[in-house]
Protein backbone atom coordinates (compact mmCIF):
# COMPACT_ATOMS: atom_id res chain seq x y z
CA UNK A 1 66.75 57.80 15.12
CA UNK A 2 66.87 55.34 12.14
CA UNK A 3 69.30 54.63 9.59
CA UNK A 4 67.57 57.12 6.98
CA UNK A 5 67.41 60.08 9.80
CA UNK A 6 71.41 60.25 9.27
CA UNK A 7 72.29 63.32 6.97
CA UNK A 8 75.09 61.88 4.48
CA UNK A 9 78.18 62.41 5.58
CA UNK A 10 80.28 65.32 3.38
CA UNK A 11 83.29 63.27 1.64
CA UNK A 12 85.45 66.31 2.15
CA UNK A 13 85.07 65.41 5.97
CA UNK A 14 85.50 61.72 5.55
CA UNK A 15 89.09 62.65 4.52
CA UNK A 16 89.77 64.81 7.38
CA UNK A 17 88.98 62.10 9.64
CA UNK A 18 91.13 59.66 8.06
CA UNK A 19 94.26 62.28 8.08
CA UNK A 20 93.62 62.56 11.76
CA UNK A 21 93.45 58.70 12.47
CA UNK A 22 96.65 58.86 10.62
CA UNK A 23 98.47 61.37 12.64
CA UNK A 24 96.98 59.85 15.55
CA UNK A 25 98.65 56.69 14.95
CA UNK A 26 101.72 58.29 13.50
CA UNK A 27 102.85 59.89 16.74
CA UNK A 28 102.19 56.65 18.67
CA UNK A 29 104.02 54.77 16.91
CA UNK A 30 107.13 57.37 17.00
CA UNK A 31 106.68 57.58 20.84
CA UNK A 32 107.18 54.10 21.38
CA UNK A 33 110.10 54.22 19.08
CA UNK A 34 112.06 56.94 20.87
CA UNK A 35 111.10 56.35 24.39
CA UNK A 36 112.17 52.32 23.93
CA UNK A 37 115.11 53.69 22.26
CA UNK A 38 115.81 56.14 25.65
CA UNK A 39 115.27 53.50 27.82
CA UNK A 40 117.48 51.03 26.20
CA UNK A 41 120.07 53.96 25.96
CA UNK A 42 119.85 54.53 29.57
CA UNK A 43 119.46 50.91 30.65
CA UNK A 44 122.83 49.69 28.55
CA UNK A 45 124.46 52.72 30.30
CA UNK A 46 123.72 52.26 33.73
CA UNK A 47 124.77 47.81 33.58
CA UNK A 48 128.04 49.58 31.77
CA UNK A 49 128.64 51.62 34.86
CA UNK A 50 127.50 49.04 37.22
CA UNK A 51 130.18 46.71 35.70
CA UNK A 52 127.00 44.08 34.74
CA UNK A 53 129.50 42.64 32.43
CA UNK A 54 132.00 40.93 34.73
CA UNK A 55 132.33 38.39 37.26
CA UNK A 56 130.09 38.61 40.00
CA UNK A 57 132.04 36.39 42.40
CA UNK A 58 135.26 38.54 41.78
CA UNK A 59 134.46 42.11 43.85
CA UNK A 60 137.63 43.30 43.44
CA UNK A 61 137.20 43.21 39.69
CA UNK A 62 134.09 44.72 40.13
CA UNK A 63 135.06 47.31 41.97
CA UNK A 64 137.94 48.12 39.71
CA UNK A 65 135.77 48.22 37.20
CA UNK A 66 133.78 50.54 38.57
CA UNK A 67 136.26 53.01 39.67
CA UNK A 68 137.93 52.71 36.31
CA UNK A 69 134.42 54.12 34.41
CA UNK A 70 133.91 56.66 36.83
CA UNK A 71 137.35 58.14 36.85
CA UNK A 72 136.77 57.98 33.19
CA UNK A 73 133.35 59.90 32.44
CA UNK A 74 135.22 62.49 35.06
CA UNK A 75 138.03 62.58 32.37
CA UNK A 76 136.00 62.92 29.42
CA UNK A 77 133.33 65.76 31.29
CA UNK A 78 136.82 67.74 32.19
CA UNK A 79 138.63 67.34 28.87
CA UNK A 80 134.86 68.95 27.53
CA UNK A 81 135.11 71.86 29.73
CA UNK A 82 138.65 72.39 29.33
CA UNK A 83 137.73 72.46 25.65
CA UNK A 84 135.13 74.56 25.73
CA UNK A 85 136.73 77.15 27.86
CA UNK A 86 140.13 77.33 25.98
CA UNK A 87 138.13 77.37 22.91
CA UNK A 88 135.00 79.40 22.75
């Protein structure tokens, strides 16, 4: 086929394809936004519970640490269903 065998494309289509590149792109971009956002979320929790943030050579600290944010979310998951139960 040459150039002048191609039938003209319809300008009413020409816009439908660009809308679609568009969306296309669109929801790429937002999945790379929320998942990086996730994964941050998730990764800055679990070196929080891990106790990333203090002195390696000191285990004690470390493991008081550790204790300490457990015992803590297991507060905080209790005081919710305590809450929930007395007050729904």
């Amino acid at each position: 086929m040459s150039s002048s065998d191609k039938q003209p494309v319809h300008p009413k289509e020409k816009q439908r394809q660009d809308a679609l590149h568009a969306l296309d792109r669109v929801e790429a971009e937002s999945e790379t936004i929320v998942g990086s956002t996730f994964v941050r979320m998730a990764d800055r929790a679990k070196n929080h519970m891990a106790a990333a943030d203090k002195d390696e050579d000191d285990r004690i600290e470390i493991w008081g640490t550790r204790i300490g944010r457990g015992l803590g979310v297991c507060f905080a998951i209790g005081l919710v269903i305590y809450l929930a139960i007395t007050y729904l």
